[in-house]
C-alpha atoms as a PDB file:
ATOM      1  CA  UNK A   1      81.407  84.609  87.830  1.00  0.00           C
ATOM      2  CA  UNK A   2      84.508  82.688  89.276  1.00  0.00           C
ATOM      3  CA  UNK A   3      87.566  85.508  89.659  1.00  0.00           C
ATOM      4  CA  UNK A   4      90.478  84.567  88.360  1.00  0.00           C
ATOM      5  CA  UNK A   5      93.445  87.188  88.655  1.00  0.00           C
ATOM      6  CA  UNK A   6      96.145  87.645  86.452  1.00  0.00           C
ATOM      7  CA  UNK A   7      99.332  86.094  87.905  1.00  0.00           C
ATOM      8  CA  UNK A   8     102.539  86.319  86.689  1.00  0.00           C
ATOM      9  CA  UNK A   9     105.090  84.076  87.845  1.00  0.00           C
ATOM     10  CA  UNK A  10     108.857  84.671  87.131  1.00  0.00           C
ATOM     11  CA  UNK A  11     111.524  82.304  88.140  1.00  0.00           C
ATOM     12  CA  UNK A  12     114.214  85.189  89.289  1.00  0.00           C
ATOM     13  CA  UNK A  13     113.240  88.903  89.147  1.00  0.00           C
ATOM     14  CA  UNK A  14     115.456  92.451  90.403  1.00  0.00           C
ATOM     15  CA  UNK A  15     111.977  93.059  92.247  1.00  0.00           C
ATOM     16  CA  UNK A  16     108.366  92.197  91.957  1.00  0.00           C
ATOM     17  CA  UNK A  17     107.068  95.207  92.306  1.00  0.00           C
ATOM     18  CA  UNK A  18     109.378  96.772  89.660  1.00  0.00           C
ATOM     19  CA  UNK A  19     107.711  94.433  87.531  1.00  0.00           C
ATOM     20  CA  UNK A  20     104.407  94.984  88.381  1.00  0.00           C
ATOM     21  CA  UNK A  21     104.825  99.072  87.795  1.00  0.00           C
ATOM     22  CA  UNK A  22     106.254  98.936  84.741  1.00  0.00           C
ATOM     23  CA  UNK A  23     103.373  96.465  83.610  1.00  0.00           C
ATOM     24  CA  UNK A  24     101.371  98.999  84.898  1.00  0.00           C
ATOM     25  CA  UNK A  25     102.844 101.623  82.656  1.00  0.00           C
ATOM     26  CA  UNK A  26     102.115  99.314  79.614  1.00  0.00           C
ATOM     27  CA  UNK A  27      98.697  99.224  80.476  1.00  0.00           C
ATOM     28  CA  UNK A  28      98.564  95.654  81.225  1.00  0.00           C
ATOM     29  CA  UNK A  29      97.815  95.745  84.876  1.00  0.00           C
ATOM     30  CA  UNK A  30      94.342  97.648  84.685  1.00  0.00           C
ATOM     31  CA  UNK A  31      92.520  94.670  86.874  1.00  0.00           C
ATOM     32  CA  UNK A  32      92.552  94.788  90.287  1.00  0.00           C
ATOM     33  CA  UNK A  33      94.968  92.220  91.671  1.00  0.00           C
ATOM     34  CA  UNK A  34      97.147  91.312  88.607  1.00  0.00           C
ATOM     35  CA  UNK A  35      99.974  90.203  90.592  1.00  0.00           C
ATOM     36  CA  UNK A  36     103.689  89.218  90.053  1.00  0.00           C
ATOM     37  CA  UNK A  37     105.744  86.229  92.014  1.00  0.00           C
ATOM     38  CA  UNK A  38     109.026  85.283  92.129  1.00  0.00           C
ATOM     39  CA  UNK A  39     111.422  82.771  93.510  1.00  0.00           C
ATOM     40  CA  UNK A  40     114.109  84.674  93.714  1.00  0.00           C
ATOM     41  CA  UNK A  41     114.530  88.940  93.735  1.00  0.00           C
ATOM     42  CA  UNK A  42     117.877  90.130  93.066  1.00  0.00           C
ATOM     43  CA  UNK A  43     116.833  93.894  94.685  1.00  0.00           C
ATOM     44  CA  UNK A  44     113.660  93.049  96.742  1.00  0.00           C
ATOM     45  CA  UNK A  45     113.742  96.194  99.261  1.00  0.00           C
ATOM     46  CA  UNK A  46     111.436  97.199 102.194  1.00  0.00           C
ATOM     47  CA  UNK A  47     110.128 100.117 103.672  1.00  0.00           C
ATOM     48  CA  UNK A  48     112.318 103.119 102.884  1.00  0.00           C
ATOM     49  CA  UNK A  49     114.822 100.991 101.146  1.00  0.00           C
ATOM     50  CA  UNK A  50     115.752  98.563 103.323  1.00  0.00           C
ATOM     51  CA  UNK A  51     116.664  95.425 101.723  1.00  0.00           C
ATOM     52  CA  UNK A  52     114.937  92.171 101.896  1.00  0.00           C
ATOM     53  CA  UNK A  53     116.553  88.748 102.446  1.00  0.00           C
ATOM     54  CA  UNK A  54     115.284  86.000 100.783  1.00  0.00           C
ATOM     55  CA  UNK A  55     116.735  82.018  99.783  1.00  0.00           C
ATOM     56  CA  UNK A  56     115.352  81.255  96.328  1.00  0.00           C
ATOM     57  CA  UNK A  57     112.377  79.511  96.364  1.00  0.00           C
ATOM     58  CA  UNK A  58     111.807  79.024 100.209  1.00  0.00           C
ATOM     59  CA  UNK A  59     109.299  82.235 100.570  1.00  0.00           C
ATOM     60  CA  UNK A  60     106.658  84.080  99.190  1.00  0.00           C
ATOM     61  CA  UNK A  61     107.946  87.289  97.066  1.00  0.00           C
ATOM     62  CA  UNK A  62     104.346  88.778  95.541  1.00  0.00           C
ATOM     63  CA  UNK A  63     103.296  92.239  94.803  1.00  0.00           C
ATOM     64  CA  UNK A  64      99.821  93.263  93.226  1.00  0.00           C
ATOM     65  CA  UNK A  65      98.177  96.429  92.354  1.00  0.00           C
ATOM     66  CA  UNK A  66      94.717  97.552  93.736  1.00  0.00           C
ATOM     67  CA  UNK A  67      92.687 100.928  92.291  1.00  0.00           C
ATOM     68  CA  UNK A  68      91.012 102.002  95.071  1.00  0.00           C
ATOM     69  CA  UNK A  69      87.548 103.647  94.900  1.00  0.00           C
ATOM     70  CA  UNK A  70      87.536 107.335  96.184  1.00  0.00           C
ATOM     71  CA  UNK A  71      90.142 107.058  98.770  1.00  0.00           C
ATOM     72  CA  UNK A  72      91.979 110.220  99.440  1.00  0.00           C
ATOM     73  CA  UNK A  73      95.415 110.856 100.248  1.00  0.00           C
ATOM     74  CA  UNK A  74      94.600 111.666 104.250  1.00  0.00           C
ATOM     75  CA  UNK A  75      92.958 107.970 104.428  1.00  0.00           C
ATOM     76  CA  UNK A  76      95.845 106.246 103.100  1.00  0.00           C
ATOM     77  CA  UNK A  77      97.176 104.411 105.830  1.00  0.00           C
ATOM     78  CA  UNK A  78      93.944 102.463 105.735  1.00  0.00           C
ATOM     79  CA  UNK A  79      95.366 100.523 102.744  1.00  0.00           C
ATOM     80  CA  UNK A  80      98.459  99.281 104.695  1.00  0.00           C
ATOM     81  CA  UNK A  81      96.072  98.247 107.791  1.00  0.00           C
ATOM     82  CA  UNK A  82      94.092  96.362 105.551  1.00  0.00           C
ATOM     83  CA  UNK A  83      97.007  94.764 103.820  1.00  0.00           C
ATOM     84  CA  UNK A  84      98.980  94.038 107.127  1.00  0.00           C
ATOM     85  CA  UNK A  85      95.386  92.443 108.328  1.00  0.00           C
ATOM     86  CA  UNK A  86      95.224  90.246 105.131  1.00  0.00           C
ATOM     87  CA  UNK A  87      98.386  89.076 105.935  1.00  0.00           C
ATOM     88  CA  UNK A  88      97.820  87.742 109.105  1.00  0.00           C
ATOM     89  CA  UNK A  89      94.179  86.434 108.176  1.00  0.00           C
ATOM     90  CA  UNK A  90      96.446  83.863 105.821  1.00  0.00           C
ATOM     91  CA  UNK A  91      99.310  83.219 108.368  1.00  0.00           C
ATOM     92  CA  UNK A  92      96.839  82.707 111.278  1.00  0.00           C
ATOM     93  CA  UNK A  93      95.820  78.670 109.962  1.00  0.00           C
ATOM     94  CA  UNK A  94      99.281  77.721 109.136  1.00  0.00           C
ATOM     95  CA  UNK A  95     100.886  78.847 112.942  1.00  0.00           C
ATOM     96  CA  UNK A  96     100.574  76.919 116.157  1.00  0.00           C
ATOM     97  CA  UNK A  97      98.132  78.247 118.284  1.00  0.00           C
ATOM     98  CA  UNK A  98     101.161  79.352 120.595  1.00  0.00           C
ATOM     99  CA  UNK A  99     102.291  81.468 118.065  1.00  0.00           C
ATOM    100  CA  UNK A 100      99.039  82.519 116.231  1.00  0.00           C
ATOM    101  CA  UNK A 101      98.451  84.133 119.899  1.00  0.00           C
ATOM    102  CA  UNK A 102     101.655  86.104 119.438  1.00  0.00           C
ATOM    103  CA  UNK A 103     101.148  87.033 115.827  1.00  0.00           C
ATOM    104  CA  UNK A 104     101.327  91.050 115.694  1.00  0.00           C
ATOM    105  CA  UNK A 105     101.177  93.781 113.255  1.00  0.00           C
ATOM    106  CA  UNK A 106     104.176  96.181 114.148  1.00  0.00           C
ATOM    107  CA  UNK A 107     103.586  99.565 113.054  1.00  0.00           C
ATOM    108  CA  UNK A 108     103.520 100.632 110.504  1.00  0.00           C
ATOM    109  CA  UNK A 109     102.996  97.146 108.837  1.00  0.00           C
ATOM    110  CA  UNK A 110     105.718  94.482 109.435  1.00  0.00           C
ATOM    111  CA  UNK A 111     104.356  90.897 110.982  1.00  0.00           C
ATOM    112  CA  UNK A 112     105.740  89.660 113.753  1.00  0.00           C
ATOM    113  CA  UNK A 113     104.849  86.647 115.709  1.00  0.00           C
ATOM    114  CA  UNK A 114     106.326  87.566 119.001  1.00  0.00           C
ATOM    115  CA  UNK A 115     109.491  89.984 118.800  1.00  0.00           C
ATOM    116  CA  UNK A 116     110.812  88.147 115.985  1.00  0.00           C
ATOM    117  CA  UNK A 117     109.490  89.035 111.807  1.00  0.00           C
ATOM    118  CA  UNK A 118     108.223  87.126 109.558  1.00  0.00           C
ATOM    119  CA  UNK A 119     107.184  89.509 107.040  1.00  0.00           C
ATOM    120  CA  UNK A 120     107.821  92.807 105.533  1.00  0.00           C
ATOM    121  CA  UNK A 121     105.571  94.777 103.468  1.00  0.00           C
ATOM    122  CA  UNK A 122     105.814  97.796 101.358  1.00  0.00           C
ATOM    123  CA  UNK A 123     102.903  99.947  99.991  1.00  0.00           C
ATOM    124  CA  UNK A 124     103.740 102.305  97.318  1.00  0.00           C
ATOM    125  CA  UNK A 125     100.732 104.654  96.277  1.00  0.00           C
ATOM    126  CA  UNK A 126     100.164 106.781  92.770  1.00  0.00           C
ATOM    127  CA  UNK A 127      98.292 109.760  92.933  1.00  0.00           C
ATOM    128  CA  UNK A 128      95.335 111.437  91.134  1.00  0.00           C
ATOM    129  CA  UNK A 129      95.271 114.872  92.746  1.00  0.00           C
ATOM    130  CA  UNK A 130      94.296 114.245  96.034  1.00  0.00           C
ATOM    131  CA  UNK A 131      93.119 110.606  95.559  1.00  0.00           C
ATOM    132  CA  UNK A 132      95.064 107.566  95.293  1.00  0.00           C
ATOM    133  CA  UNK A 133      94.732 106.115  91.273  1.00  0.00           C
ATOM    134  CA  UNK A 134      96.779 102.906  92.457  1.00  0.00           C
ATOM    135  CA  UNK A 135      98.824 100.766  94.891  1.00  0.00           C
ATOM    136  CA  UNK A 136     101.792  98.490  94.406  1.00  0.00           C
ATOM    137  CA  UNK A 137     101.684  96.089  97.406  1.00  0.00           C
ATOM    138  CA  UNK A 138     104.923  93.978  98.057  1.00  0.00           C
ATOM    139  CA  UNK A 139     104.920  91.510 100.597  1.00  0.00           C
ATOM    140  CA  UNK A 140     107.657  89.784 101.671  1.00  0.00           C
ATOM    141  CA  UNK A 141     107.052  86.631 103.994  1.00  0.00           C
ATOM    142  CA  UNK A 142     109.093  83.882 105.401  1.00  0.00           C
ATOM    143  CA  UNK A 143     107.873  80.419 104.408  1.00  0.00           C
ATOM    144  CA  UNK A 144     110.629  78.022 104.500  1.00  0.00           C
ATOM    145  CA  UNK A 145     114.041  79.451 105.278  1.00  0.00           C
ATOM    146  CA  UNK A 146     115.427  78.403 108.315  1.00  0.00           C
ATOM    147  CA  UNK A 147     119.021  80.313 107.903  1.00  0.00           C
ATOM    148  CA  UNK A 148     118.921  83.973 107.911  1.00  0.00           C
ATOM    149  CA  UNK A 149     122.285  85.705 107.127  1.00  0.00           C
ATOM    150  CA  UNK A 150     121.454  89.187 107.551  1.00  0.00           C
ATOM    151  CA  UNK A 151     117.866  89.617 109.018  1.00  0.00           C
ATOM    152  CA  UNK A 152     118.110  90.700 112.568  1.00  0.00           C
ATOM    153  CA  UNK A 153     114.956  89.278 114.438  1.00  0.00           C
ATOM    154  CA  UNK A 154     113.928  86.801 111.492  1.00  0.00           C
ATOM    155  CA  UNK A 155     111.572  83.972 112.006  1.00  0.00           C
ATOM    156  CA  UNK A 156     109.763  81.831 109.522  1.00  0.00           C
ATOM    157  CA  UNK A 157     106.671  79.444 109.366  1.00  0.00           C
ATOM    158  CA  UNK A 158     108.815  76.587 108.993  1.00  0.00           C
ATOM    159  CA  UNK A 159     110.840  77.752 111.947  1.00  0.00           C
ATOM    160  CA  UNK A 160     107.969  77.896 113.875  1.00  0.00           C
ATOM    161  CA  UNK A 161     106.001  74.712 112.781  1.00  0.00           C
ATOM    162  CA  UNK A 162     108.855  72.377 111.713  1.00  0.00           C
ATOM    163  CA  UNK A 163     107.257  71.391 108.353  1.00  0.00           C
ATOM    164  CA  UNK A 164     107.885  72.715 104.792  1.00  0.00           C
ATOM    165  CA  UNK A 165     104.537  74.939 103.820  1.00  0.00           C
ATOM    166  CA  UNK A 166     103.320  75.105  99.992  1.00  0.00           C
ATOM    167  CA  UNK A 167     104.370  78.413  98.718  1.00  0.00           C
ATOM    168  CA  UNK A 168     102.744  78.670  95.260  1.00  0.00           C
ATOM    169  CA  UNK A 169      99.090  78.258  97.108  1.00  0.00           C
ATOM    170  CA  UNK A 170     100.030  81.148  99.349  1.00  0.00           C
ATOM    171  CA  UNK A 171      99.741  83.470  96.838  1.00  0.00           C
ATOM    172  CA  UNK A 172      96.369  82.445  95.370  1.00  0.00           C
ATOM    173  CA  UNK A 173      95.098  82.617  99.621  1.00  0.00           C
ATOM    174  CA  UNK A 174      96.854  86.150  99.939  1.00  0.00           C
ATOM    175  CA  UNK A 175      94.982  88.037  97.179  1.00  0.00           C
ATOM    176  CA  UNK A 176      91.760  86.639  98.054  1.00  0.00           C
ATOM    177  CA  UNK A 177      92.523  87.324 101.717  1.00  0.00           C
ATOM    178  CA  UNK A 178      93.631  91.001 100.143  1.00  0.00           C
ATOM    179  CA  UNK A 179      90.087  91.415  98.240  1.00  0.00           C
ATOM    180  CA  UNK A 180      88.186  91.045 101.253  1.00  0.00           C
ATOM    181  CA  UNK A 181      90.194  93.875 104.052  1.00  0.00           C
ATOM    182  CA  UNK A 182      90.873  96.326 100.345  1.00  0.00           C
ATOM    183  CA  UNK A 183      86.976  95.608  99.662  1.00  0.00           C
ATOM    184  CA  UNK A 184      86.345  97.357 103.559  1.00  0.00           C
ATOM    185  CA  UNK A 185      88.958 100.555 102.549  1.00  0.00           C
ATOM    186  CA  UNK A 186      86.985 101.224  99.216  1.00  0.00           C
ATOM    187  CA  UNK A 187      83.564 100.923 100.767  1.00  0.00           C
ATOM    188  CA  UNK A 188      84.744 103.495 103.259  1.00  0.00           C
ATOM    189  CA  UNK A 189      84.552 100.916 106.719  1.00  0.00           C
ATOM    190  CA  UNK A 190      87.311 102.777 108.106  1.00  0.00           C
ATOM    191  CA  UNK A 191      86.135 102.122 112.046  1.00  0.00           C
ATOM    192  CA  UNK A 192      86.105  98.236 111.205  1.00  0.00           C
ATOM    193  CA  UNK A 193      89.611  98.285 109.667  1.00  0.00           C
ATOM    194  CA  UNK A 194      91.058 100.312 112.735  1.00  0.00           C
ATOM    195  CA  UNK A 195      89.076  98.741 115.534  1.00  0.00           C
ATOM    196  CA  UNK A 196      90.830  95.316 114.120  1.00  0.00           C
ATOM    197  CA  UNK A 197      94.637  96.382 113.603  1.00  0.00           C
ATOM    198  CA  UNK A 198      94.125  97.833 116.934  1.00  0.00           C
ATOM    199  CA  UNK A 199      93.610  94.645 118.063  1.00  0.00           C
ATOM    200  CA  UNK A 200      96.110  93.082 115.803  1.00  0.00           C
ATOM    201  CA  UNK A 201      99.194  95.734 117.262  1.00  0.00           C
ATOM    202  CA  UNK A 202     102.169  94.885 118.330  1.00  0.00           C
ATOM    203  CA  UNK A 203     102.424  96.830 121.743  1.00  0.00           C
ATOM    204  CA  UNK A 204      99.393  98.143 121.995  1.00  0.00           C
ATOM    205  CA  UNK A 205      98.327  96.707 125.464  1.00  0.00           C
ATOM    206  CA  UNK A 206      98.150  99.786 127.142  1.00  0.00           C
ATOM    207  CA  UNK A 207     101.622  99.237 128.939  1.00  0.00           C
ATOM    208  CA  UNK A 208     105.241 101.321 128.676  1.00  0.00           C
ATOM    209  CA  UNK A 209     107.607 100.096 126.210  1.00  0.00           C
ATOM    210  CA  UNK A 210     110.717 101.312 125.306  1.00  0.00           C
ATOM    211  CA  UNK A 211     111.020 103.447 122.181  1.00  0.00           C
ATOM    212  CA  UNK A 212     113.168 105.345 120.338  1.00  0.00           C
ATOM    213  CA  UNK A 213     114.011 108.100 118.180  1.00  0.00           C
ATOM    214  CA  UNK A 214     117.424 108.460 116.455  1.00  0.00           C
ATOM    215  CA  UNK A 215     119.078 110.347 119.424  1.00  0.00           C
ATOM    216  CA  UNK A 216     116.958 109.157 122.247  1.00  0.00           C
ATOM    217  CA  UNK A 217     115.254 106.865 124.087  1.00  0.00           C
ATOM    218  CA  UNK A 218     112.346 107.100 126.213  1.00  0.00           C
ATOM    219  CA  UNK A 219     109.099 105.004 127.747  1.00  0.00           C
ATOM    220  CA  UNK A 220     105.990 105.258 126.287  1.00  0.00           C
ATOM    221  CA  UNK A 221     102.570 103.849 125.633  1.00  0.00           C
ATOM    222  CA  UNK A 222     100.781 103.687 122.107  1.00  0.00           C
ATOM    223  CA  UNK A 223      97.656 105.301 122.437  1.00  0.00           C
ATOM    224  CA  UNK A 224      96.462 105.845 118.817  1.00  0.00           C
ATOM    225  CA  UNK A 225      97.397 105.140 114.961  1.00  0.00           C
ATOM    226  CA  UNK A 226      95.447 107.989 112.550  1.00  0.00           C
ATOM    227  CA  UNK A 227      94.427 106.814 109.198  1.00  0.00           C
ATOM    228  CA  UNK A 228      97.452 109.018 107.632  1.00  0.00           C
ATOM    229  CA  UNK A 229      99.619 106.585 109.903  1.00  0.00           C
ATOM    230  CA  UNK A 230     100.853 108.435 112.559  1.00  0.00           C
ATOM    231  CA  UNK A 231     101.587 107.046 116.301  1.00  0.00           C
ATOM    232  CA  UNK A 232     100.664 109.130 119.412  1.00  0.00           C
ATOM    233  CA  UNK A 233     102.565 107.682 122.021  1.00  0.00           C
ATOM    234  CA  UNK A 234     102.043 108.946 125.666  1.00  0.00           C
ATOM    235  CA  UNK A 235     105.115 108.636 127.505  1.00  0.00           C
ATOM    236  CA  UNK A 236     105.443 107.760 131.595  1.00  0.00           C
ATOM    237  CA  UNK A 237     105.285 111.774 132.074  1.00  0.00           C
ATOM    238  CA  UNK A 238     101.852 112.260 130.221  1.00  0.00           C
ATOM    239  CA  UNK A 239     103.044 113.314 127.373  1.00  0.00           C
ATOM    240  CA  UNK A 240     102.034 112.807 124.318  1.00  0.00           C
ATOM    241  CA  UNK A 241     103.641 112.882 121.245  1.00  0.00           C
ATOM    242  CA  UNK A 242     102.763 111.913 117.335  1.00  0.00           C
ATOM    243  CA  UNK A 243     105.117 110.778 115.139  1.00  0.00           C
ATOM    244  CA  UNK A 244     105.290 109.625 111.278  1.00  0.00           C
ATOM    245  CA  UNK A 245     106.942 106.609 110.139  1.00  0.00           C
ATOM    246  CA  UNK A 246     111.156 106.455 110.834  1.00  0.00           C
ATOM    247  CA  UNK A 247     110.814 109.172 113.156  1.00  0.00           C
ATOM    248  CA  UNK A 248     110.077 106.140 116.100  1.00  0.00           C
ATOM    249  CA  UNK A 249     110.697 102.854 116.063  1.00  0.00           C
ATOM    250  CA  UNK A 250     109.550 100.321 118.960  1.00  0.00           C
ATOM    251  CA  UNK A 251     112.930  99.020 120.771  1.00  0.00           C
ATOM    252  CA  UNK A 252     112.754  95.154 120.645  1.00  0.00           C
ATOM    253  CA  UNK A 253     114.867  92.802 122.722  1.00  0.00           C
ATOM    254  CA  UNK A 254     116.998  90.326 121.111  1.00  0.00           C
ATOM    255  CA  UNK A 255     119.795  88.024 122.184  1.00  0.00           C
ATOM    256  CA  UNK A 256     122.577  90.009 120.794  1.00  0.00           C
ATOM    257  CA  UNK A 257     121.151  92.940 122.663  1.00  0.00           C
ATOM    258  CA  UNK A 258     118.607  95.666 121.698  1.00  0.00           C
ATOM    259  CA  UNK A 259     117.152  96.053 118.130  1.00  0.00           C
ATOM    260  CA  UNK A 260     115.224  99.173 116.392  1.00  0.00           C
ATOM    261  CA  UNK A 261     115.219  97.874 112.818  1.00  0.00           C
ATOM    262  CA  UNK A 262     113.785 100.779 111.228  1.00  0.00           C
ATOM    263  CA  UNK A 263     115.881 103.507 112.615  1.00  0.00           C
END
């Protein structure tokens, strides 16, 4: 039987993922993957409310809702890998090969194709006791804006390629890309999903970087992400310390100086 999700498509929306949870609440997003896209969000946030910048109708705002099967709240994190992976399994054919080289998760889940982002996602779980009933995934990814007003480190496709990129087909290639990496979380391939956003992390090359926390700064090496989501880092002393998200962030280098966009 062919799939066919449910896709709404709204011309300006405050967020998509508002939209999607309050479908939810109205019982009309019980299958997996109904998703919502707009051209335009009036309130489109990130992780921990950051907001997201986006020219209407140059990039692909989406969120859709997945009910996982038996995955408790201490595996979690897995959903984000797998969603973060997804991404880049679409982004990977449309990039140069210079850049596809240099395309990164950066924890927790932000894509970056060298130290610059070109997408932002936000996973927002709902419980049932100590499993997870559903999640809202919003992903935010630069297509075809070339001028960013606000976005420190932004970067697009179109930035990187020089051609305009089909958004509307990005959607349909995300949430079949998203079936596949959510299909390993439910069926419990946990070592698969890790082993390859381990491969996919930003930093994670077994060298020092600089991090930082909000009142310090200090070298360090990541050494492991836990399915919760916590980073051990190992810093130049041997020490090793675990942190959750907005309690580190990875200090990146940009040409207006230093950047730790999450803290």
């Amino acid at each position: 039987m062919t799939f066919r999700p449910n896709i709404v498509h709204l011309a300006e929306t405050s967020s998509t993922s508002d939209v999607l949870r309050q479908m939810a609440l109205n019982g009309q997003a019980e299958a997996d993957f109904t998703s919502v896209v707009a051209d335009f969000q009036t309130s489109g946030r990130g992780q921990v409310g950051n907001h997201w910048e986006s020219e209407a109708g140059a990039n692909l705002l989406f969120s859709t809702i997945f009910h996982p099967c038996q995955c408790d709240v201490s595996r979690q994190f897995m959903i984000s890998m797998a969603v973060a992976l997804a991404v880049c399994d679409v982004l990977a054919p449309l990039l140069p090969h210079s850049a596809r080289k240099v395309l990164k998760v950066k924890w927790p889940n932000d894509i970056y194709v060298g130290d610059s982002k070109i997408c932002g996602i936000l996973v927002e779980n709902q419980l049932s006791g100590r499993l997870i009933a559903s999640s809202i995934v919003g992903v935010g990814l630069n297509v075809n804006q070339t001028l960013f007003r606000h976005a420190p480190n932004p970067v697009s496709v179109k930035l990187l390629t020089g051609a305009d990129t089909p958004v509307a087909p990005l959607a349909d290639s995300l949430i079949l890309a998203l079936r596949l990496r959510l299909y390993a979380v439910s069926q419990g391939l946990d070592s698969q999903v890790m082993s390859d956003y381990w491969a996919a992390l930003y930093r994670a090359d077994g060298c020092f970087h600089l991090f930082a926390t909000p009142d310090s700064r200090f070298s360090a090496r990541i050494v492991s992400v836990a399915p919760d989501g916590r980073l051990t880092l190992e810093t130049a002393h041997a020490e090793r310390r675990t942190f959750l998200f907005k309690e580190v962030e990875t200090v990146i280098p940009t040409s207006n100086g230093d950047l730790t966009p999450n803290i």
